[in-house]
PDB file of N, CA and C in Angstrom:
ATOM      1  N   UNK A   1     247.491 147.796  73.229  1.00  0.00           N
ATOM      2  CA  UNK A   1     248.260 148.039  72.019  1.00  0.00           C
ATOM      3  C   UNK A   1     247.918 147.012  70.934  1.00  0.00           C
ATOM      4  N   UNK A   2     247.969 145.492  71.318  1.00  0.00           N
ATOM      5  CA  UNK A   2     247.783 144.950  70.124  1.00  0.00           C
ATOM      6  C   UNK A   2     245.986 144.873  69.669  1.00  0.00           C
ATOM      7  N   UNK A   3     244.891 145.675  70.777  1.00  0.00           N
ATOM      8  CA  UNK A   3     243.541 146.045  70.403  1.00  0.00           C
ATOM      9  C   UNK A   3     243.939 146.604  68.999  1.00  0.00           C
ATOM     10  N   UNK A   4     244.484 147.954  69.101  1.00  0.00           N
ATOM     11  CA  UNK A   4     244.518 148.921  67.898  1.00  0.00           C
ATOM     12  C   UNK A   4     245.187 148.022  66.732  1.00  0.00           C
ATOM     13  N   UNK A   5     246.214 147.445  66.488  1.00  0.00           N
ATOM     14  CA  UNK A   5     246.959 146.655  66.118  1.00  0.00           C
ATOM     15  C   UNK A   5     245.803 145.652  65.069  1.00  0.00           C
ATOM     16  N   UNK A   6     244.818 145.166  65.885  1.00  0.00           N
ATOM     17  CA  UNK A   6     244.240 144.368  65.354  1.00  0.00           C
ATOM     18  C   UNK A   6     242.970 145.137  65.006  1.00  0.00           C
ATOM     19  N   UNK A   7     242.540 146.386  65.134  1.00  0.00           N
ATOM     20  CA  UNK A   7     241.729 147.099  64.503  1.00  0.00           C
ATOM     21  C   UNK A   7     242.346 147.229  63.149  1.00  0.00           C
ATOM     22  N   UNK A   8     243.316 147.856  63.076  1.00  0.00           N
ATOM     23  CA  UNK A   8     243.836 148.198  62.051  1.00  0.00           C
ATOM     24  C   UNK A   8     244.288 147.149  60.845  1.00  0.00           C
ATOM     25  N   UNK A   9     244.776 145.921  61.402  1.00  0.00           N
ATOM     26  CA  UNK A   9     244.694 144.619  60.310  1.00  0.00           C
ATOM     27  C   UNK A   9     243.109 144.654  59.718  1.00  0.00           C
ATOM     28  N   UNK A  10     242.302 144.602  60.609  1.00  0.00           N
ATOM     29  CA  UNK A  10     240.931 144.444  60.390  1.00  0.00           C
ATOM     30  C   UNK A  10     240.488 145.426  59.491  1.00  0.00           C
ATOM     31  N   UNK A  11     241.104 146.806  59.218  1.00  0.00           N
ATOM     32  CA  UNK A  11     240.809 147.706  58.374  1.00  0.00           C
ATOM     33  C   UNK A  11     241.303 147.382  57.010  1.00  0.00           C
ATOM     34  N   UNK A  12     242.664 147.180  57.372  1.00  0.00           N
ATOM     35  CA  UNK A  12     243.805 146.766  55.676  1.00  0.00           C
ATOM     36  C   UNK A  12     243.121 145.430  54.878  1.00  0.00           C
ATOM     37  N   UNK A  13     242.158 144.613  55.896  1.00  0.00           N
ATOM     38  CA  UNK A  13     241.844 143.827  55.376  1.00  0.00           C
ATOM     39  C   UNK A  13     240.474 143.971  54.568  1.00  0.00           C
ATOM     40  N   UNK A  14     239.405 144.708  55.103  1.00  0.00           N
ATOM     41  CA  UNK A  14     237.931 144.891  55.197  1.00  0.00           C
ATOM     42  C   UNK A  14     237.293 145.852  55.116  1.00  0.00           C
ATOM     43  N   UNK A  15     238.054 146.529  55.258  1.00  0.00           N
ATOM     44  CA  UNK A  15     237.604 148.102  54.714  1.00  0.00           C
ATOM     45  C   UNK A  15     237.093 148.478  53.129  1.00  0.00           C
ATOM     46  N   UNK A  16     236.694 149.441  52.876  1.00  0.00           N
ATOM     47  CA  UNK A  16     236.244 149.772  51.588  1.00  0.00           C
ATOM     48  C   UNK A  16     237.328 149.495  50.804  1.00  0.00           C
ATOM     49  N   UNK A  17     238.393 150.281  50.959  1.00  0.00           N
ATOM     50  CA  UNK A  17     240.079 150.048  50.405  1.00  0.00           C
ATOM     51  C   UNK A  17     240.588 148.802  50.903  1.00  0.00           C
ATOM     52  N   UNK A  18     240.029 148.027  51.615  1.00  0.00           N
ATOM     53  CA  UNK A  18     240.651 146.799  52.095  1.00  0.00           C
ATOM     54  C   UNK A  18     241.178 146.269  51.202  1.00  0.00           C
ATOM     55  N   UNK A  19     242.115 145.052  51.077  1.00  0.00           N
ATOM     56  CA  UNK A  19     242.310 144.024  50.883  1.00  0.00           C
ATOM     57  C   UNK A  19     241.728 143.080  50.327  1.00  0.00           C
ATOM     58  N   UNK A  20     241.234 142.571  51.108  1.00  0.00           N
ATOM     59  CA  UNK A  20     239.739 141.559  50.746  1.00  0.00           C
ATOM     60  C   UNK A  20     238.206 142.232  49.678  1.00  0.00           C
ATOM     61  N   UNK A  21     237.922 143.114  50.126  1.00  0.00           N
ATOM     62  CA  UNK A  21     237.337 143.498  49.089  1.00  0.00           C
ATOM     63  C   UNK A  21     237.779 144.090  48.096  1.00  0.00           C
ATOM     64  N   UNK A  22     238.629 145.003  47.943  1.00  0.00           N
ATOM     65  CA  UNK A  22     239.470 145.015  46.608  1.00  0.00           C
ATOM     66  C   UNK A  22     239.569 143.862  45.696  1.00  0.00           C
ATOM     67  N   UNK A  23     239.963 142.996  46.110  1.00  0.00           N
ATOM     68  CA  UNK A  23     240.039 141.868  45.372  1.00  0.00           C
ATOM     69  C   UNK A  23     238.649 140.904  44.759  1.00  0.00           C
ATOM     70  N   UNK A  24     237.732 141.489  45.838  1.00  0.00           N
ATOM     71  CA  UNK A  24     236.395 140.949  45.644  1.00  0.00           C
ATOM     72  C   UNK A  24     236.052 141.573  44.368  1.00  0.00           C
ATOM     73  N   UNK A  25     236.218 142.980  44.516  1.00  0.00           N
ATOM     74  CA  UNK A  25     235.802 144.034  43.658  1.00  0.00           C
ATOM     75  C   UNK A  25     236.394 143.907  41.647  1.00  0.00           C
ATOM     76  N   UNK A  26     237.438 143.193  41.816  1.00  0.00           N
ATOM     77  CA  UNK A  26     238.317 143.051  40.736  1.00  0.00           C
ATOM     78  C   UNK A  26     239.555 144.162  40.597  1.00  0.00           C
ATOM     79  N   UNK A  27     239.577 144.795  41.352  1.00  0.00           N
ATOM     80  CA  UNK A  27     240.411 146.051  41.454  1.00  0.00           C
ATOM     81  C   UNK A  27     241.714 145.643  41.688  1.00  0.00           C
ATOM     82  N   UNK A  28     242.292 144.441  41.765  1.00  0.00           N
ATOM     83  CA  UNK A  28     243.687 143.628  41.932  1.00  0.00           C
ATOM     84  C   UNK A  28     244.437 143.893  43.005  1.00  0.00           C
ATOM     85  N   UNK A  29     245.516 143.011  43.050  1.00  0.00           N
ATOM     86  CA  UNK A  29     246.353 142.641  44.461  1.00  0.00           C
ATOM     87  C   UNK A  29     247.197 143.889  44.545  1.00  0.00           C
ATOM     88  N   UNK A  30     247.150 144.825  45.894  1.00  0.00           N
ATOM     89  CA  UNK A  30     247.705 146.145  46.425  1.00  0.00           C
ATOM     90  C   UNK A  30     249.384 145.337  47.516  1.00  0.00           C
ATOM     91  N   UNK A  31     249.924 145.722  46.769  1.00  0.00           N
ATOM     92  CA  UNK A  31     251.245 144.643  47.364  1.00  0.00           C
ATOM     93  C   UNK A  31     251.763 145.719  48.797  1.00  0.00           C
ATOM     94  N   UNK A  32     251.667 147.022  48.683  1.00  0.00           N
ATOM     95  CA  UNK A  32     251.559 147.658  49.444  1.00  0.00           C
ATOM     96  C   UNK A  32     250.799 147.760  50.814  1.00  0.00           C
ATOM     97  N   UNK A  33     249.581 147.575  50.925  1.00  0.00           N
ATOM     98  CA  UNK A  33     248.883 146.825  51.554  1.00  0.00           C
ATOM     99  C   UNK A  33     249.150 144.978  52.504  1.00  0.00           C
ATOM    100  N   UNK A  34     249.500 144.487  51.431  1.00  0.00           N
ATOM    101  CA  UNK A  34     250.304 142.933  51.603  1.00  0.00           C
ATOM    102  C   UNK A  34     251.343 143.148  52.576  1.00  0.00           C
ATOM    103  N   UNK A  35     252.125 144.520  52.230  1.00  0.00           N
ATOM    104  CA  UNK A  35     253.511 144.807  53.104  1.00  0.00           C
ATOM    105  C   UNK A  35     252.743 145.030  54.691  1.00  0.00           C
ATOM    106  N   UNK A  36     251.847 145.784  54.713  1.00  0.00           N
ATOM    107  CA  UNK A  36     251.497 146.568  55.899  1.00  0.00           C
ATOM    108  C   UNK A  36     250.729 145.228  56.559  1.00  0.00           C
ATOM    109  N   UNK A  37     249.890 144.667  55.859  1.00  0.00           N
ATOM    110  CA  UNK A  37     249.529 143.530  56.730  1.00  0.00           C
ATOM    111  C   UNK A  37     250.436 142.403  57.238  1.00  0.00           C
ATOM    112  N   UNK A  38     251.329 142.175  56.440  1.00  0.00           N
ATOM    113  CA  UNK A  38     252.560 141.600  56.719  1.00  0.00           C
ATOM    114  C   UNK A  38     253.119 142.008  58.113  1.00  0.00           C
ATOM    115  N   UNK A  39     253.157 143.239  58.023  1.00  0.00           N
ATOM    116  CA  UNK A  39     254.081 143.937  59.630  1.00  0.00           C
ATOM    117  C   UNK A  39     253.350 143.828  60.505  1.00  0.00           C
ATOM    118  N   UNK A  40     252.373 144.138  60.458  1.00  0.00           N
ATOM    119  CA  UNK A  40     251.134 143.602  61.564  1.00  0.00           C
ATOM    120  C   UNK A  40     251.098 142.239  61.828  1.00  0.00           C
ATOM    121  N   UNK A  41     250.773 141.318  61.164  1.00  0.00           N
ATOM    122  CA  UNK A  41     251.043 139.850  61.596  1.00  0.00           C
ATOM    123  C   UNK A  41     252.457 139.893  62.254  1.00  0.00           C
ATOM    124  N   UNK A  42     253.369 140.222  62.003  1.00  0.00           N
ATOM    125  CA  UNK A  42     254.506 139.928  62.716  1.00  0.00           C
ATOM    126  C   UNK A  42     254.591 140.718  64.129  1.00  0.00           C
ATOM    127  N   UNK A  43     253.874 141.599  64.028  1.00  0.00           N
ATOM    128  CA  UNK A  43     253.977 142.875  65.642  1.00  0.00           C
ATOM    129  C   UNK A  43     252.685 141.719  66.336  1.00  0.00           C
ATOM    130  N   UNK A  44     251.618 141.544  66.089  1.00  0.00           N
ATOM    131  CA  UNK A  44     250.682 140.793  66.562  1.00  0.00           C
ATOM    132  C   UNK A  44     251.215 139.697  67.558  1.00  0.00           C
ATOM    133  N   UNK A  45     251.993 138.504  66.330  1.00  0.00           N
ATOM    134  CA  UNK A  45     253.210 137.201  66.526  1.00  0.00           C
ATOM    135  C   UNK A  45     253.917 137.466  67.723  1.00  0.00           C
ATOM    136  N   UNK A  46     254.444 138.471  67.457  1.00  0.00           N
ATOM    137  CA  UNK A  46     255.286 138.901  68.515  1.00  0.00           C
ATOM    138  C   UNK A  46     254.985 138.895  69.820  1.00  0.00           C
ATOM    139  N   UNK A  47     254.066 139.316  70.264  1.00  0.00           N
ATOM    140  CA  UNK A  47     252.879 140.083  71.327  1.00  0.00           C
ATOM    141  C   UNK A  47     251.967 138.779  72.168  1.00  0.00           C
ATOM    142  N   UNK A  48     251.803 138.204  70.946  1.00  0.00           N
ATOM    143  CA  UNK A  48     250.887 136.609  71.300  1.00  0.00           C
ATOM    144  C   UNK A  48     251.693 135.577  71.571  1.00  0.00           C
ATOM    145  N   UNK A  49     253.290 135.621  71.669  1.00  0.00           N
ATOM    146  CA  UNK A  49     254.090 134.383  71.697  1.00  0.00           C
ATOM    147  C   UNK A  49     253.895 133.723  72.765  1.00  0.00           C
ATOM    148  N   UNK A  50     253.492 134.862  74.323  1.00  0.00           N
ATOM    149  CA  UNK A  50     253.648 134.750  75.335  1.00  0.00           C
ATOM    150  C   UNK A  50     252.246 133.968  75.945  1.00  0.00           C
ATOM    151  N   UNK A  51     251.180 134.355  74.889  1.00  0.00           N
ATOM    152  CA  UNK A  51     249.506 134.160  75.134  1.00  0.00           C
ATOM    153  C   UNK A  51     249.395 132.528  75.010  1.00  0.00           C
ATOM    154  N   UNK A  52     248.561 132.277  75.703  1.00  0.00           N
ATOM    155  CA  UNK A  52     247.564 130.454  75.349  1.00  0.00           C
ATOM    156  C   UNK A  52     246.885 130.787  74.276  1.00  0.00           C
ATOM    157  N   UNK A  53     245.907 132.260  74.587  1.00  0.00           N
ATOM    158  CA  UNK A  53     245.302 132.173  73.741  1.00  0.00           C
ATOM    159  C   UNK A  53     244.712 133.661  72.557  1.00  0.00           C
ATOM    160  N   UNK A  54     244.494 134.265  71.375  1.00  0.00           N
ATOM    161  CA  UNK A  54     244.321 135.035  70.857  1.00  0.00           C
ATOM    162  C   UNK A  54     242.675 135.819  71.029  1.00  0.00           C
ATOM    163  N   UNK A  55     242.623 136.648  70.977  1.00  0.00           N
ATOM    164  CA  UNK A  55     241.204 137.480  70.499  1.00  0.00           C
ATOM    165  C   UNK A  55     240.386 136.662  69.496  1.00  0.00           C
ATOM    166  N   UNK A  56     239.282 136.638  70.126  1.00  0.00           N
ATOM    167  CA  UNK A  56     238.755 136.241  68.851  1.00  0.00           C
ATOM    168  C   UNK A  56     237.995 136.679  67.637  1.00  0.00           C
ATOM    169  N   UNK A  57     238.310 137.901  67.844  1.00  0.00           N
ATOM    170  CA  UNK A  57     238.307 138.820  66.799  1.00  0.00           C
ATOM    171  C   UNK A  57     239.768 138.403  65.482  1.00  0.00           C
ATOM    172  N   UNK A  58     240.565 138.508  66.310  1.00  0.00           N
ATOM    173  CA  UNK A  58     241.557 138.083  65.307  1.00  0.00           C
ATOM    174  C   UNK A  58     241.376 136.406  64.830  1.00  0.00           C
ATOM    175  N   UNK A  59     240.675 135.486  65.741  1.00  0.00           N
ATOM    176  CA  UNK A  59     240.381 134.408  65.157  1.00  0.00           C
ATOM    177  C   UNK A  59     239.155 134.576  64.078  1.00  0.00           C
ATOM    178  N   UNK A  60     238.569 135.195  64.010  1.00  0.00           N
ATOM    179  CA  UNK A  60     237.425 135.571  63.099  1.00  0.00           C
ATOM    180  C   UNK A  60     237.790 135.601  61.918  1.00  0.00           C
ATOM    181  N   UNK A  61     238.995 136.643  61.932  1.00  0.00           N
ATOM    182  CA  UNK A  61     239.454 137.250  60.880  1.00  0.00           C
ATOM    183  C   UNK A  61     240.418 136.165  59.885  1.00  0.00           C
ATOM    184  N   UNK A  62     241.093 135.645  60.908  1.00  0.00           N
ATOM    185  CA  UNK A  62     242.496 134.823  60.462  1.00  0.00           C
ATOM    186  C   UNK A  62     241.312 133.028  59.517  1.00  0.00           C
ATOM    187  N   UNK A  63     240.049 132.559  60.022  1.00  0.00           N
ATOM    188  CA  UNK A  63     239.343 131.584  59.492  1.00  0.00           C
ATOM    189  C   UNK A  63     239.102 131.698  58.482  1.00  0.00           C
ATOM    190  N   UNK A  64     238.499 132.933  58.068  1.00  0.00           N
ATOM    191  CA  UNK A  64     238.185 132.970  56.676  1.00  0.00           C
ATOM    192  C   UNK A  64     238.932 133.800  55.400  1.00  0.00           C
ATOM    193  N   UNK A  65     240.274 134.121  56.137  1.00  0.00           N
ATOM    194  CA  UNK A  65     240.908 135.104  55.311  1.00  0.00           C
ATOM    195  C   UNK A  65     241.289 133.842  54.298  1.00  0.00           C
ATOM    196  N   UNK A  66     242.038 133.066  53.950  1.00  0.00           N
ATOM    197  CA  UNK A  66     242.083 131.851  53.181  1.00  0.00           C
ATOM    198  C   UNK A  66     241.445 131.693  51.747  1.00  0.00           C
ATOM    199  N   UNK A  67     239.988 131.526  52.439  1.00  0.00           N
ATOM    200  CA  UNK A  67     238.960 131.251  51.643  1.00  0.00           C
ATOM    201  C   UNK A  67     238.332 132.425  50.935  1.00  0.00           C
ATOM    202  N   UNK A  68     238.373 133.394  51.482  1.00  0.00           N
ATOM    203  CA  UNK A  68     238.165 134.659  50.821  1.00  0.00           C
ATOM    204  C   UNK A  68     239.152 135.003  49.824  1.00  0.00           C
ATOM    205  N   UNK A  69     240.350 135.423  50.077  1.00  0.00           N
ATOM    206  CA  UNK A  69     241.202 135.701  49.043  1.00  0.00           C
ATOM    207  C   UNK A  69     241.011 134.442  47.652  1.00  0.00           C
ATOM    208  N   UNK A  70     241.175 133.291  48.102  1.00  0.00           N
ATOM    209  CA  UNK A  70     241.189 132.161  46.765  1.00  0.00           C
ATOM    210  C   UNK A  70     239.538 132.146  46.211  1.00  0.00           C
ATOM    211  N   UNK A  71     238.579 132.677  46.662  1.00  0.00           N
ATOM    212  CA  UNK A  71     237.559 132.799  46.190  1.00  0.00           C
ATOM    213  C   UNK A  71     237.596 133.737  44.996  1.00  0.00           C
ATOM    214  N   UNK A  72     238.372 134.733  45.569  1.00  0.00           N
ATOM    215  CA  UNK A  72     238.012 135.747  44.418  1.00  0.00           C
ATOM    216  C   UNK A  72     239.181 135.747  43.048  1.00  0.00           C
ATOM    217  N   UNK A  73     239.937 134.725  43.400  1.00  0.00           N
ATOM    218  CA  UNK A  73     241.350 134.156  42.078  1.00  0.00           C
ATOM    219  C   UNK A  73     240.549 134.412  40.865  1.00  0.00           C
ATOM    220  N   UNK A  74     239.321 133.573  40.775  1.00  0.00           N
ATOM    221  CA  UNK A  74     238.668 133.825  39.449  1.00  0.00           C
ATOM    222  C   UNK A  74     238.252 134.732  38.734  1.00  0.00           C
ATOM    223  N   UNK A  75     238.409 135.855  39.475  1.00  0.00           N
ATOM    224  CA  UNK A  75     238.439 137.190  38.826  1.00  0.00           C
ATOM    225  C   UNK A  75     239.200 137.930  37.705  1.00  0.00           C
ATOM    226  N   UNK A  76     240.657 136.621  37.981  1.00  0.00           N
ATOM    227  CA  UNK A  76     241.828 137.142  37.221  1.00  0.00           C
ATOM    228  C   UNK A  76     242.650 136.345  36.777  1.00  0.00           C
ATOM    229  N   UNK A  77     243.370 136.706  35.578  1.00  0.00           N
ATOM    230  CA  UNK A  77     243.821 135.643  34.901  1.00  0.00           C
ATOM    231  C   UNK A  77     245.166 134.680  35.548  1.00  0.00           C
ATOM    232  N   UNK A  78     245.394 134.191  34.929  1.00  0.00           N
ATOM    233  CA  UNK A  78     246.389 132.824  35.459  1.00  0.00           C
ATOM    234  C   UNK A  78     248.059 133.431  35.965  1.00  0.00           C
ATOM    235  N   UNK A  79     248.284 134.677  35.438  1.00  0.00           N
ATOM    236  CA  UNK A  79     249.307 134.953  35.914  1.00  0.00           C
ATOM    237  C   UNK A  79     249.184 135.754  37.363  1.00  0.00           C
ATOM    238  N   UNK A  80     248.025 136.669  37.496  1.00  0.00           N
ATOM    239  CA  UNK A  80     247.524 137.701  38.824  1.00  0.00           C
ATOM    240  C   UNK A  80     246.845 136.423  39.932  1.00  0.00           C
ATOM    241  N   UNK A  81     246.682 135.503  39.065  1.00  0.00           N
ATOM    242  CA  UNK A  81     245.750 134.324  40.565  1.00  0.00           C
ATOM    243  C   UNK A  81     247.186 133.557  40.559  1.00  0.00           C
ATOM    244  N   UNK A  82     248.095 133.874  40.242  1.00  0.00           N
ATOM    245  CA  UNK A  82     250.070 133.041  41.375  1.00  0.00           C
ATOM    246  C   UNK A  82     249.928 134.032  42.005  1.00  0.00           C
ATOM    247  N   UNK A  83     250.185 135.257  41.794  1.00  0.00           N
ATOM    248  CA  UNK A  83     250.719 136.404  42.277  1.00  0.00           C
ATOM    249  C   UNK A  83     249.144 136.627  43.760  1.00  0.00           C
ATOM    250  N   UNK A  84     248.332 136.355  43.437  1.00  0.00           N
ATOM    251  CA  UNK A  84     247.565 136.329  44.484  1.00  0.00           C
ATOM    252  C   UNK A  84     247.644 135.487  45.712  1.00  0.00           C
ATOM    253  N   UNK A  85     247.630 134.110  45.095  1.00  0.00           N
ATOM    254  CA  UNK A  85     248.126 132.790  45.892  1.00  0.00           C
ATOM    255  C   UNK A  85     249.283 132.711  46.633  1.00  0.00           C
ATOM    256  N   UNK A  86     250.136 133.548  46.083  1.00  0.00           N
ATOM    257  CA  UNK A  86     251.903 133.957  46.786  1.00  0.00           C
ATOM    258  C   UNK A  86     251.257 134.572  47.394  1.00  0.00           C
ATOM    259  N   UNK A  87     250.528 135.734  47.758  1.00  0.00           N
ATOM    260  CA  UNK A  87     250.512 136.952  48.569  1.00  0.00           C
ATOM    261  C   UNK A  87     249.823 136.098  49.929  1.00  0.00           C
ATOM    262  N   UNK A  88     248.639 135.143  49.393  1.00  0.00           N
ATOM    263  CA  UNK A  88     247.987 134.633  50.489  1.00  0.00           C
ATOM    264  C   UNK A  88     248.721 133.836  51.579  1.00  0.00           C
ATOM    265  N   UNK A  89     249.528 132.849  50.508  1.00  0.00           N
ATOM    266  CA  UNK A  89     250.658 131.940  51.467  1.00  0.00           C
ATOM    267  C   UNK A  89     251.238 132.490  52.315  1.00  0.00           C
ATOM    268  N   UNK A  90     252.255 133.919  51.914  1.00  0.00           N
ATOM    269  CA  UNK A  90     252.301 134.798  52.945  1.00  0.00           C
ATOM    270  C   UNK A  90     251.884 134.957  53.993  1.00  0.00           C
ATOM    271  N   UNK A  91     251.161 135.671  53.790  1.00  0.00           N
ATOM    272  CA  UNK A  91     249.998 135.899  54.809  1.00  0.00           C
ATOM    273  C   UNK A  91     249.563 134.832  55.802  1.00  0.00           C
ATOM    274  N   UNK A  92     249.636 133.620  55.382  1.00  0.00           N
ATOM    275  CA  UNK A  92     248.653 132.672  56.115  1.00  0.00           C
ATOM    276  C   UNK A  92     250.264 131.977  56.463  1.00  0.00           C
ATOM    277  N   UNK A  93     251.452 132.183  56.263  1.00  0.00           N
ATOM    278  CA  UNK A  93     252.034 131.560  56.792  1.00  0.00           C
ATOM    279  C   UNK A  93     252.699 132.554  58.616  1.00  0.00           C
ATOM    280  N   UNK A  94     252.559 133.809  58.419  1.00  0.00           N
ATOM    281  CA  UNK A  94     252.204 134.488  59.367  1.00  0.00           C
ATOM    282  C   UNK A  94     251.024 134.441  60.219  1.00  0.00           C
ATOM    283  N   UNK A  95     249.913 134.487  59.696  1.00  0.00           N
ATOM    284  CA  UNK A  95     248.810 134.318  60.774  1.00  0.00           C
ATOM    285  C   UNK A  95     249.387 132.487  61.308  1.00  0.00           C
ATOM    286  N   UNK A  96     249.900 131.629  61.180  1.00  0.00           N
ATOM    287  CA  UNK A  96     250.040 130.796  61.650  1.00  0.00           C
ATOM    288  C   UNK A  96     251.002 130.602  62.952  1.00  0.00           C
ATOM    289  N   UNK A  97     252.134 131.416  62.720  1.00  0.00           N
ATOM    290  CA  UNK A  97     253.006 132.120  63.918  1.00  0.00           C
ATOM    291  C   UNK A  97     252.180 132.849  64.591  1.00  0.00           C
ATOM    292  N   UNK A  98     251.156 133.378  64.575  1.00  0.00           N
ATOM    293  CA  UNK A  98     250.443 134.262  65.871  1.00  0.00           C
ATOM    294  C   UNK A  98     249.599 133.118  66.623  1.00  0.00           C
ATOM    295  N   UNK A  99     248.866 131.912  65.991  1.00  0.00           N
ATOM    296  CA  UNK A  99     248.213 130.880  66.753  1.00  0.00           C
ATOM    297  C   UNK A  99     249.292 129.531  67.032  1.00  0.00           C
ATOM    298  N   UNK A 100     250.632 129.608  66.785  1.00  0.00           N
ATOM    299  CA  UNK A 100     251.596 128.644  66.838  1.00  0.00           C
ATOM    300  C   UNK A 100     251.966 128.532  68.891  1.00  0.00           C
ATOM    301  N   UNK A 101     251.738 127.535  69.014  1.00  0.00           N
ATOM    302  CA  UNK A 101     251.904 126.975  70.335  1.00  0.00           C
ATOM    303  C   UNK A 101     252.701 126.381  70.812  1.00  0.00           C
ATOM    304  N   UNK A 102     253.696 127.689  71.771  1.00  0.00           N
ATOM    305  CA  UNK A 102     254.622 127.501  72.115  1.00  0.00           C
ATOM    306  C   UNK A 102     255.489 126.570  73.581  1.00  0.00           C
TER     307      UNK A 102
END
């Protein structure tokens, strides 16, 4: 279950419509998207509380998501790169509950 789980983050994130490239693209922050990856980090969290250790597929994903999103800030002006930076914190404050060691 959390295979598919983490296919599917891997899609919202990387896909043509992804996330990450959207933003690469200049096509701006899909908050909708933000929501759905959001629920996934938390179903993931959930699932991994019990684990030592994660996929490393999802470690793949979770290293450079960071640096990717703030890479592409410069695309957009000063009010859409907060609103980006909020979305990331998010995000990265969840992927941190799925590698948090319990």
């Amino acid at each position: 279950m959390a295979n598919d789980k983490l296919a599917y983050l891997e899609e919202l994130l990387l896909n043509d419509e992804g996330l990450l490239i959207s933003l690469r693209l200049g096509n701006g922050l899909n908050m909708e998207k933000i929501d759905l990856i959001c629920g996934i980090l938390k179903e993931l969290s959930d699932e991994w509380k019990k684990d030592d250790v994660i996929p490393k597929k999802a470690a793949n994903l979770f290293v450079d998501f960071y640096q990717a999103i703030e890479s592409s800030c410069g695309l957009y002006n000063d009010e859409k790169q907060i609103q980006i930076m909020n979305a990331a914190d998010k995000i990265m404050d969840l992927i941190r509950e799925c590698v948090e060691i319990n």
